[in-house]
C-alpha atoms as a PDB file:
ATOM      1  CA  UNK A   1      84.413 -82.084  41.156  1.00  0.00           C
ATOM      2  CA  UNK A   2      84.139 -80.687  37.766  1.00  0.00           C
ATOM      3  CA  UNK A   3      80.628 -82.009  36.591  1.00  0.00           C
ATOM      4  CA  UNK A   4      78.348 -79.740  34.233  1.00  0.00           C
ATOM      5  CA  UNK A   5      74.347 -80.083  34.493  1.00  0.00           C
ATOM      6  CA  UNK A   6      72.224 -78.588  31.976  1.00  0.00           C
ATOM      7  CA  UNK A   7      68.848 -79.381  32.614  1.00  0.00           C
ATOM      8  CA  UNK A   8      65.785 -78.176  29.626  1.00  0.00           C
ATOM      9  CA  UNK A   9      68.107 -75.614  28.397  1.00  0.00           C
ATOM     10  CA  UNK A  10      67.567 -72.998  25.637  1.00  0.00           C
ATOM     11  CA  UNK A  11      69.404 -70.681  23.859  1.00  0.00           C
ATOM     12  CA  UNK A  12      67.499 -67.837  21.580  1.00  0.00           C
ATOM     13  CA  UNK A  13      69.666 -64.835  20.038  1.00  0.00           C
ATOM     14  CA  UNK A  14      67.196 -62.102  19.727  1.00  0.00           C
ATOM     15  CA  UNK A  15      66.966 -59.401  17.015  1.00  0.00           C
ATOM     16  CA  UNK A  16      64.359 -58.454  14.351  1.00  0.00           C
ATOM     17  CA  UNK A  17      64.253 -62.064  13.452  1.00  0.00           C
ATOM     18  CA  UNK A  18      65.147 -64.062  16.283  1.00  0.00           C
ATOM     19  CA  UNK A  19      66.928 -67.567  16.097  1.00  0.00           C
ATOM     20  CA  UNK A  20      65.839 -70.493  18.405  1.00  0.00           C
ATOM     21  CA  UNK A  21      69.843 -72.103  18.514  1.00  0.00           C
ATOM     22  CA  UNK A  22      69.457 -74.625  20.924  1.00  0.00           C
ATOM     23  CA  UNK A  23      66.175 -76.111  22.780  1.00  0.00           C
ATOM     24  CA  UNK A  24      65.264 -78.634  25.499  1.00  0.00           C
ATOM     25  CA  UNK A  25      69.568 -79.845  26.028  1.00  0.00           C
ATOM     26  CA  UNK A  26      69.614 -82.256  29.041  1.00  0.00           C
ATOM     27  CA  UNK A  27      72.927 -83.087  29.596  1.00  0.00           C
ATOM     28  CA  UNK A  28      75.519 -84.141  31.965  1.00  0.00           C
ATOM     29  CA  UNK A  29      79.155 -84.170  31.970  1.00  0.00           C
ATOM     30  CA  UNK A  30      81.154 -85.702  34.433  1.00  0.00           C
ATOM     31  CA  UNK A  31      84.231 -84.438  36.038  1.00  0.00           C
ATOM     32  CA  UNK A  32      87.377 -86.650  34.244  1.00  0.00           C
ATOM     33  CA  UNK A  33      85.226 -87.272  31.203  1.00  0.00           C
ATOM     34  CA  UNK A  34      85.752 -86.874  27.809  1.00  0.00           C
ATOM     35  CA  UNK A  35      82.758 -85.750  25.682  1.00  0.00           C
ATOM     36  CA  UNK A  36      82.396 -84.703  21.841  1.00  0.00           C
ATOM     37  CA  UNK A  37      79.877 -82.390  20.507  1.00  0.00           C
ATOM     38  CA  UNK A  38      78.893 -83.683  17.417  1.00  0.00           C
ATOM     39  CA  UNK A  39      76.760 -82.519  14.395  1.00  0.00           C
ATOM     40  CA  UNK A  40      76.801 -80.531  11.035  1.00  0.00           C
ATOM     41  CA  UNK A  41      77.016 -76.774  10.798  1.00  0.00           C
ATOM     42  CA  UNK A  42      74.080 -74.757  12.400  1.00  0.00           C
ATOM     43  CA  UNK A  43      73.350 -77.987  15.132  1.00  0.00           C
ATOM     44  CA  UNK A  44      74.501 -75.741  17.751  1.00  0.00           C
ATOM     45  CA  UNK A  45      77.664 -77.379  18.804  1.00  0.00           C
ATOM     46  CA  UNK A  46      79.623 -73.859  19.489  1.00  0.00           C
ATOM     47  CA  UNK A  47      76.558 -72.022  21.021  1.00  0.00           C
ATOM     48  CA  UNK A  48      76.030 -74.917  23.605  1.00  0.00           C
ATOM     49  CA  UNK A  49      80.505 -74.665  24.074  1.00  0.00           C
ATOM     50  CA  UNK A  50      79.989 -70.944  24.821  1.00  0.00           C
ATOM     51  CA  UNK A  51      77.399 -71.528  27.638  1.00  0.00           C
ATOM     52  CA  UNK A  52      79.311 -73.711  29.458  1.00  0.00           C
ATOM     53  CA  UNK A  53      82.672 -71.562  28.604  1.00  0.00           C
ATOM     54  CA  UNK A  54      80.265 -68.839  30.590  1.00  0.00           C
ATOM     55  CA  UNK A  55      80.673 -66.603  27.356  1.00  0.00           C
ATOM     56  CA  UNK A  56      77.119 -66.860  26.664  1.00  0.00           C
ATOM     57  CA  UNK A  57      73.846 -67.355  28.687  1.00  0.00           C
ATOM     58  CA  UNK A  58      71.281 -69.431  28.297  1.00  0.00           C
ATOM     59  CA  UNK A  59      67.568 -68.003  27.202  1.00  0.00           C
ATOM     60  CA  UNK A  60      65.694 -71.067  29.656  1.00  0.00           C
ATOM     61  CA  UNK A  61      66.980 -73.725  31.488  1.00  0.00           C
ATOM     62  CA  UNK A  62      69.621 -74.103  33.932  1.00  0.00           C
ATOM     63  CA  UNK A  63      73.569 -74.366  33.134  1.00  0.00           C
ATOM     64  CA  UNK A  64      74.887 -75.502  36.551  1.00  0.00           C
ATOM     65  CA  UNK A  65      79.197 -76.410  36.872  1.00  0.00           C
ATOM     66  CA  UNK A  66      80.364 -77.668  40.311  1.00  0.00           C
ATOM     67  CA  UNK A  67      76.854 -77.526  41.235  1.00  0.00           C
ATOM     68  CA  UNK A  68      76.172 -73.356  40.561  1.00  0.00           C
ATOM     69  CA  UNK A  69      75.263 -71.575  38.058  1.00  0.00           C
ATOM     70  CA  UNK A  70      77.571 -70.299  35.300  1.00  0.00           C
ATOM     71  CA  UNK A  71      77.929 -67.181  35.236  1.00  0.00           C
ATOM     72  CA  UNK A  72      80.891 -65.645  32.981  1.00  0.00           C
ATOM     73  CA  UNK A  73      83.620 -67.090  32.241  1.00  0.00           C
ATOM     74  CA  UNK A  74      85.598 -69.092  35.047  1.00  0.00           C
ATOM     75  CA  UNK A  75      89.676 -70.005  35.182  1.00  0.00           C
ATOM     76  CA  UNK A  76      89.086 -73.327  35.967  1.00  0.00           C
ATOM     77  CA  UNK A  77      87.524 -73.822  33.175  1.00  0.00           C
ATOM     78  CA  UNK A  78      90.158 -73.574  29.589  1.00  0.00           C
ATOM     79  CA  UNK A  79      89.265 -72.548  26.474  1.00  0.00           C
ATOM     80  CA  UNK A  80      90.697 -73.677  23.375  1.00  0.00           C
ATOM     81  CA  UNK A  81      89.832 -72.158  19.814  1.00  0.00           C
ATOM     82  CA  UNK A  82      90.414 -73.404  15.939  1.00  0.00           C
ATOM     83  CA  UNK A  83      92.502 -70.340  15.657  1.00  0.00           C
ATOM     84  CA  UNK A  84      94.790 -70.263  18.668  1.00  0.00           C
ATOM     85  CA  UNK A  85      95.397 -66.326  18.253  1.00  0.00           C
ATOM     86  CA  UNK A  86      98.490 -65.999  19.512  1.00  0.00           C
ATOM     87  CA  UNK A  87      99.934 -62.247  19.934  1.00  0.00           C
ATOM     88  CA  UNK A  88     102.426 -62.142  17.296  1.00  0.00           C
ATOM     89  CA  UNK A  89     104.853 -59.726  19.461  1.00  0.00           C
ATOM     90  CA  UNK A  90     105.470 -62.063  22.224  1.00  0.00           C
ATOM     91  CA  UNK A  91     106.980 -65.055  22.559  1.00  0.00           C
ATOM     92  CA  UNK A  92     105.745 -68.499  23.013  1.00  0.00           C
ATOM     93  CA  UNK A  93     106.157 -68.415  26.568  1.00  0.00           C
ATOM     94  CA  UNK A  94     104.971 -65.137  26.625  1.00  0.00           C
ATOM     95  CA  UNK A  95     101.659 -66.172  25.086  1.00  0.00           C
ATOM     96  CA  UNK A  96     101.158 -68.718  27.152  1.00  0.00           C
ATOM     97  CA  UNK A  97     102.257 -66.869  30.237  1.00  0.00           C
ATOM     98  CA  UNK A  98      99.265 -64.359  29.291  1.00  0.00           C
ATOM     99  CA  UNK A  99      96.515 -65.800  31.263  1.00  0.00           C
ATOM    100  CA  UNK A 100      98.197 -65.560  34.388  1.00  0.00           C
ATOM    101  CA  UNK A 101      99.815 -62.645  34.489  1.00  0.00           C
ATOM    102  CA  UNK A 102      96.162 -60.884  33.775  1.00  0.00           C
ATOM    103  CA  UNK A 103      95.285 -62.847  37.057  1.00  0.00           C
ATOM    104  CA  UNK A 104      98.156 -61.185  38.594  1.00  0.00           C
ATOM    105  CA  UNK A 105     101.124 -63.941  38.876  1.00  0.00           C
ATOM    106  CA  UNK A 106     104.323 -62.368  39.468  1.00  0.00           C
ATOM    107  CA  UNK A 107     107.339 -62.841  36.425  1.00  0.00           C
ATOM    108  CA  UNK A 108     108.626 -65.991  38.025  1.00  0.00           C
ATOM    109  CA  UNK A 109     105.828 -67.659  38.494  1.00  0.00           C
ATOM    110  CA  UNK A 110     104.085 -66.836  34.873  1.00  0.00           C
ATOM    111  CA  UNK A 111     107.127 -67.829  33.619  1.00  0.00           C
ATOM    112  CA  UNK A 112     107.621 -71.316  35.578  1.00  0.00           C
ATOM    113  CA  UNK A 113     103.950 -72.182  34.473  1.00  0.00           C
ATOM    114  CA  UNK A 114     104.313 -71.201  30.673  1.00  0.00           C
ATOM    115  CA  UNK A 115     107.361 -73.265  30.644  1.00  0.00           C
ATOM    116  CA  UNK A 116     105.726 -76.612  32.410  1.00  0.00           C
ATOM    117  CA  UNK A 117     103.145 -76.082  30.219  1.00  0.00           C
ATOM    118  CA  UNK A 118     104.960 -75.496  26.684  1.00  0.00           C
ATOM    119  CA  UNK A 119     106.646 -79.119  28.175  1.00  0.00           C
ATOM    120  CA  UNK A 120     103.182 -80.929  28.909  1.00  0.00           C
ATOM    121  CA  UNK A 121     102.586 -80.432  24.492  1.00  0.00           C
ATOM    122  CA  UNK A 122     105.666 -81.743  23.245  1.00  0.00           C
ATOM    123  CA  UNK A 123     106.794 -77.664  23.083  1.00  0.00           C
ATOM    124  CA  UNK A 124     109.852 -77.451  25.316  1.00  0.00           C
ATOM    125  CA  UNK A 125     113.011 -75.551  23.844  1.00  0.00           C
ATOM    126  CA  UNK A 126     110.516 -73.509  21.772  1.00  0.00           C
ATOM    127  CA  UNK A 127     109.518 -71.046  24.951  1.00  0.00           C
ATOM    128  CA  UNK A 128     111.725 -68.367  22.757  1.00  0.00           C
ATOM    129  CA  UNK A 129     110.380 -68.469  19.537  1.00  0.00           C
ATOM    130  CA  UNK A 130     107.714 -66.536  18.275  1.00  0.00           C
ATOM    131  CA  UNK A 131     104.202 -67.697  16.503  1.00  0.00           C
ATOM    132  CA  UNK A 132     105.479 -67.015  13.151  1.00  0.00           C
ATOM    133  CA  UNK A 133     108.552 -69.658  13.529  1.00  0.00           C
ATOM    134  CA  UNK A 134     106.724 -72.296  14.284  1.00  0.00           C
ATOM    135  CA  UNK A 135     104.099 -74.774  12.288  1.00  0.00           C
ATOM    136  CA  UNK A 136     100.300 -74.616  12.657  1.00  0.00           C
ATOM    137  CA  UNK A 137     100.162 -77.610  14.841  1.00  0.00           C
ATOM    138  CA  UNK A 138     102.996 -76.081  17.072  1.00  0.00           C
ATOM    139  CA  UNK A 139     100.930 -73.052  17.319  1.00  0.00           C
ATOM    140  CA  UNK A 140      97.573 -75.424  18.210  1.00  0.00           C
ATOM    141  CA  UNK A 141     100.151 -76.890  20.807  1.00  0.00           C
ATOM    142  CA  UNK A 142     101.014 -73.590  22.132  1.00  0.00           C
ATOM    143  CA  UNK A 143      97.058 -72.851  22.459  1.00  0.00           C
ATOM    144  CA  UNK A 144      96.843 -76.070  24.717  1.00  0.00           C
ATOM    145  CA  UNK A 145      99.270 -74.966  26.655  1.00  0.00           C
ATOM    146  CA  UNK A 146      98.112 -71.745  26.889  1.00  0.00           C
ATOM    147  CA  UNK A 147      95.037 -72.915  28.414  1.00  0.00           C
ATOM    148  CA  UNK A 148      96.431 -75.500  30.661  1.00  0.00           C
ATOM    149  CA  UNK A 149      98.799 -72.387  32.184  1.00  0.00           C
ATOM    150  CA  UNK A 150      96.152 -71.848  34.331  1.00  0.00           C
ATOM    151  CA  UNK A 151      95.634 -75.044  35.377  1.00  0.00           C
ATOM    152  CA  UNK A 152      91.842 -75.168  34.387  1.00  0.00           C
ATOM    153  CA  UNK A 153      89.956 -78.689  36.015  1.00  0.00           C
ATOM    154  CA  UNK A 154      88.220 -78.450  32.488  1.00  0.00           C
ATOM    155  CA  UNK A 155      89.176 -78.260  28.955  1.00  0.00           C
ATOM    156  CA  UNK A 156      86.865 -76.543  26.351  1.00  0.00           C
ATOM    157  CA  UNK A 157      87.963 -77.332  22.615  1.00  0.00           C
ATOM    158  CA  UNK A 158      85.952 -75.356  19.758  1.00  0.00           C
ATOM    159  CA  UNK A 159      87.161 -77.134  16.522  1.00  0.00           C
ATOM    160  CA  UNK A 160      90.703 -77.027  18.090  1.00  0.00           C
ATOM    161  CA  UNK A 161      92.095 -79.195  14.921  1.00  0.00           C
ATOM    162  CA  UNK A 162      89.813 -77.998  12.102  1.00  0.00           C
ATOM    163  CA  UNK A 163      92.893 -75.596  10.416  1.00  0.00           C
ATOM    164  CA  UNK A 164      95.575 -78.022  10.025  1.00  0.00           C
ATOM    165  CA  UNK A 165      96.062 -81.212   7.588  1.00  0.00           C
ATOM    166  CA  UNK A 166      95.213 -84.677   8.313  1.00  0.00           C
ATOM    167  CA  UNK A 167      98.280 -86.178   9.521  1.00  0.00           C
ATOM    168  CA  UNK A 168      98.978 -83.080  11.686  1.00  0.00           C
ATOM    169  CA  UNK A 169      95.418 -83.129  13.175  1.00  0.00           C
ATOM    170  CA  UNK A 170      95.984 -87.415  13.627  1.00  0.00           C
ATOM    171  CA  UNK A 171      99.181 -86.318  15.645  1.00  0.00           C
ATOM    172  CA  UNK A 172      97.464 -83.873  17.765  1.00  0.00           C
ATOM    173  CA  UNK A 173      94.470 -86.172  18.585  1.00  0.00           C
ATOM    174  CA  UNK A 174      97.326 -88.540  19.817  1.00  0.00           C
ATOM    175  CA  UNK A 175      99.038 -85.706  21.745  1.00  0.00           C
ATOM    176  CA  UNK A 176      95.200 -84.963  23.369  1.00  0.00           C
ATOM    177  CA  UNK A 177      95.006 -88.396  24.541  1.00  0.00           C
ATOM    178  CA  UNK A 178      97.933 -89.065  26.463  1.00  0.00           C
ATOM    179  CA  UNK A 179      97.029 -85.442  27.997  1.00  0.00           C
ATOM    180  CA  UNK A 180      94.266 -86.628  29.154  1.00  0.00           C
ATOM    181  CA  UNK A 181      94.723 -89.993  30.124  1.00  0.00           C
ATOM    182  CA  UNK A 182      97.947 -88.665  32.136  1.00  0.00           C
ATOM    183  CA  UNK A 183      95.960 -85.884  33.890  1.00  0.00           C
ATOM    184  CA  UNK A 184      92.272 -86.915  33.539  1.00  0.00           C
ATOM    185  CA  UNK A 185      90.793 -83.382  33.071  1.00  0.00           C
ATOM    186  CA  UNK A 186      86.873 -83.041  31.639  1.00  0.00           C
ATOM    187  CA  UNK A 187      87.483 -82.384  28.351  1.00  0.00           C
ATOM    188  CA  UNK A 188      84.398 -81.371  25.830  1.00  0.00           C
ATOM    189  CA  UNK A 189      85.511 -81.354  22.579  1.00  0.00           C
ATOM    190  CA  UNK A 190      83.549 -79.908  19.545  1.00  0.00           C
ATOM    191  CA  UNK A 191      83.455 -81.663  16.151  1.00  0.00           C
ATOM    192  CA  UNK A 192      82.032 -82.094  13.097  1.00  0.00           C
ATOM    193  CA  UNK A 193      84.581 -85.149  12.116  1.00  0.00           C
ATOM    194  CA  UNK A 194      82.564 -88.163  12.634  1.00  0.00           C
ATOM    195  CA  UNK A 195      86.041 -90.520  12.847  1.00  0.00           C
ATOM    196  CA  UNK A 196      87.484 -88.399  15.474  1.00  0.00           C
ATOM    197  CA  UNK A 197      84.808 -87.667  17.889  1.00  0.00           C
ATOM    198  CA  UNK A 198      84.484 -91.738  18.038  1.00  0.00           C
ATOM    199  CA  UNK A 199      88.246 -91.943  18.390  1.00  0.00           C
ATOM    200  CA  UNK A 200      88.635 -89.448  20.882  1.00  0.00           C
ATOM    201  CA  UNK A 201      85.580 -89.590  23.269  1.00  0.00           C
ATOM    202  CA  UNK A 202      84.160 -91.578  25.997  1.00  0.00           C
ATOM    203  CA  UNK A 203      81.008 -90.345  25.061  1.00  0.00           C
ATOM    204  CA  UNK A 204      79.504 -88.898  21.171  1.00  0.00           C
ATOM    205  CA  UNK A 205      76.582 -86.679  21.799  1.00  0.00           C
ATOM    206  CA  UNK A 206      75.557 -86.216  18.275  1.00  0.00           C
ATOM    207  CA  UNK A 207      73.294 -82.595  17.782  1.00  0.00           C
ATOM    208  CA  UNK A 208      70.282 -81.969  15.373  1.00  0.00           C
ATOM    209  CA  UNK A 209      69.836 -78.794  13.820  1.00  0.00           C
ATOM    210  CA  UNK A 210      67.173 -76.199  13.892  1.00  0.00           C
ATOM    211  CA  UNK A 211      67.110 -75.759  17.101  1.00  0.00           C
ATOM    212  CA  UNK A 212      69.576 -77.740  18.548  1.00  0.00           C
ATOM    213  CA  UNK A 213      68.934 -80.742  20.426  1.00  0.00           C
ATOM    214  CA  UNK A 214      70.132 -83.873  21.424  1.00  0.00           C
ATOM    215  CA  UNK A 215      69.012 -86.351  19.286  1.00  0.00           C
ATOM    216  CA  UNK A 216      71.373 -89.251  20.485  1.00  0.00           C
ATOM    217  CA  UNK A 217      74.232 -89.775  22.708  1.00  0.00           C
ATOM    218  CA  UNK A 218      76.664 -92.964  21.930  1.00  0.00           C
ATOM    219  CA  UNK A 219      78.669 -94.380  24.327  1.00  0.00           C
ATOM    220  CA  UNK A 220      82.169 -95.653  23.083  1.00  0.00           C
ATOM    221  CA  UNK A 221      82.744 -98.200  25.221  1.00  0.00           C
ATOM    222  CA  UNK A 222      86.193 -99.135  23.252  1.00  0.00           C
ATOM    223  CA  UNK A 223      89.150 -99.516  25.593  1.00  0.00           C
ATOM    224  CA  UNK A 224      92.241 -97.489  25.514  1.00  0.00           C
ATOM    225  CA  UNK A 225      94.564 -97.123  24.027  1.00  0.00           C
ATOM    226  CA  UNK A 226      92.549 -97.492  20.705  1.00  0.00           C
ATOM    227  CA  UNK A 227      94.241 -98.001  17.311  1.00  0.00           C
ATOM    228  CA  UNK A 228      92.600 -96.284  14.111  1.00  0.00           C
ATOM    229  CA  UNK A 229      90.760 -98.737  11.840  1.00  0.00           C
ATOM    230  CA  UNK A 230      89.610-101.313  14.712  1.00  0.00           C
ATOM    231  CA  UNK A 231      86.172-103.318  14.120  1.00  0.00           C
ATOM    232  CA  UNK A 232      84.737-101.745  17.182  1.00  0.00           C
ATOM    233  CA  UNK A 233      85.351 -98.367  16.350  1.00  0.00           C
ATOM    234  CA  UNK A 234      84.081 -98.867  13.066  1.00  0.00           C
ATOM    235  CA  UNK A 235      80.623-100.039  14.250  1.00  0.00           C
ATOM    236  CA  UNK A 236      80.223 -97.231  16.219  1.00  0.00           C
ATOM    237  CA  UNK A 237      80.885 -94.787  13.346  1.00  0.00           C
ATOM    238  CA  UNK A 238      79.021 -96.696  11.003  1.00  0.00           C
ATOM    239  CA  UNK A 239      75.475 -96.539  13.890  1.00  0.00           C
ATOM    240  CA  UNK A 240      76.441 -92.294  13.871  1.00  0.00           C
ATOM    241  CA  UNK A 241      76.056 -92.189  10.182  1.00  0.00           C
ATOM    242  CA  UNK A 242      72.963 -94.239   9.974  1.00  0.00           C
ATOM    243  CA  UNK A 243      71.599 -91.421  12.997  1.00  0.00           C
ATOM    244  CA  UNK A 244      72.994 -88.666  10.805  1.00  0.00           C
ATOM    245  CA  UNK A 245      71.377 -89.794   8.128  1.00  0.00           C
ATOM    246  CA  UNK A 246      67.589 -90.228  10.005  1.00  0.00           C
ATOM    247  CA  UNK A 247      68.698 -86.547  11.251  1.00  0.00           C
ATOM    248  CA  UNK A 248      68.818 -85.364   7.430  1.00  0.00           C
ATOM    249  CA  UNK A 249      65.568 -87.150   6.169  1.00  0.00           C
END
């Protein structure tokens, strides 16, 4: 199982003027789920990614995954960034091979994972290249993959398509999907884009800002496959907006 648990959780960053980010998040995530974080800039989307990444702890509360709590970060669980930051001196393979050779994976066996993995995002035949050669949603492929090389039961996404156009970013979304639906990992996916957390997620939990909360969590109960533009969908982004809009008064 690959459930998170946060339970009256709390996140302060101290210093001479310290900054209540997120207060009072009750949330669960179950495993094979897809979630979005949703909410403008400053609602505490990332801060509330990077607890349950393990990168950061929380001030109160509990942050429990598989039951315990999370402390540091954890291979089963992948993170993916806006900016893949790939090395630019190593391959693509290479790159994605990174993760487990630091966990100790001998040549052949970094080398067969990188390769499945390139494969699972569309990037097979490009193991050789190098980050330069290829477009930005190649590289945002290559960060996928990167991630799934260590064959993580969850997937972490900061803003993974926030850098490239629209029609790239509509391509990747697609790409997401039938990664998902084909493997069923938890996925929580952060967002801003009101139009792709709704297309994307089985559940929108939309943030308020100063501190972070929860103010409401939408359930898109939409069957897949979904096609952009359907009534449904709509609805449900038209009911966020009206929320975002209450948030903002």
């Amino acid at each position: 199982m690959s459930d998170f648990v946060l339970e009256s959780l709390g996140k302060v960053f101290d210093g001479p003027a310290p900054v209540t980010a997120l207060q009072g998040v009750d949330l669960r995530v179950r495993a094979g789920e897809f979630v979005c974080l949703l909410g403008a800039s400053g609602c505490g989307k990332s801060t509330l990614l990077d607890i349950l990444a393990g990168l950061e702890r929380p001030s109160s509360g509990t942050a429990l995954f598989d039951g315990r709590p999370i402390e540091g970060t954890d291979p089963r669980r992948g993170l993916v960034f806006q900016d893949p930051a790939l090395m630019p001196w190593r391959t693509i393979a290479d790159n994605v091979a990174f993760g487990p050779e630091l966990r100790g994976h001998g040549r052949r066996e970094r080398r067969a994972r990188a390769f499945e993995s390139l494969a699972r995002v569309g990037l097979a035949g490009f193991e050789d290249a190098y980050p330069h050669q290829l477009s930005g949603g190649m590289r945002q492929r290559a960060g996928i993959a990167r991630a799934l090389a260590n064959e993580p039961e969850v997937l972490l996404m900061d803003e993974p398509f926030g850098a490239v156009d629209h029609l790239t970013r509509v391509a990747l979304q697609e790409d997401l999907l039938r990664l998902w639906e084909r493997e069923r990992r938890t996925i929580v996916f952060v967002t801003h884009d009101v139009g792709e957390a709704v297309f994307l997620a089985d559940r929108v939990v939309l943030l308020s800002p100063r501190p972070g909360r929860i103010h409401r969590i939408f359930e898109v109960t939409v069957g897949r496959p979904r096609e952009r533009g359907q009534k449904a969908l709509i609805e449900i982004e038209a009911e966020i907006y009206r929320a975002l809009h209450d948030i903002e008064r």
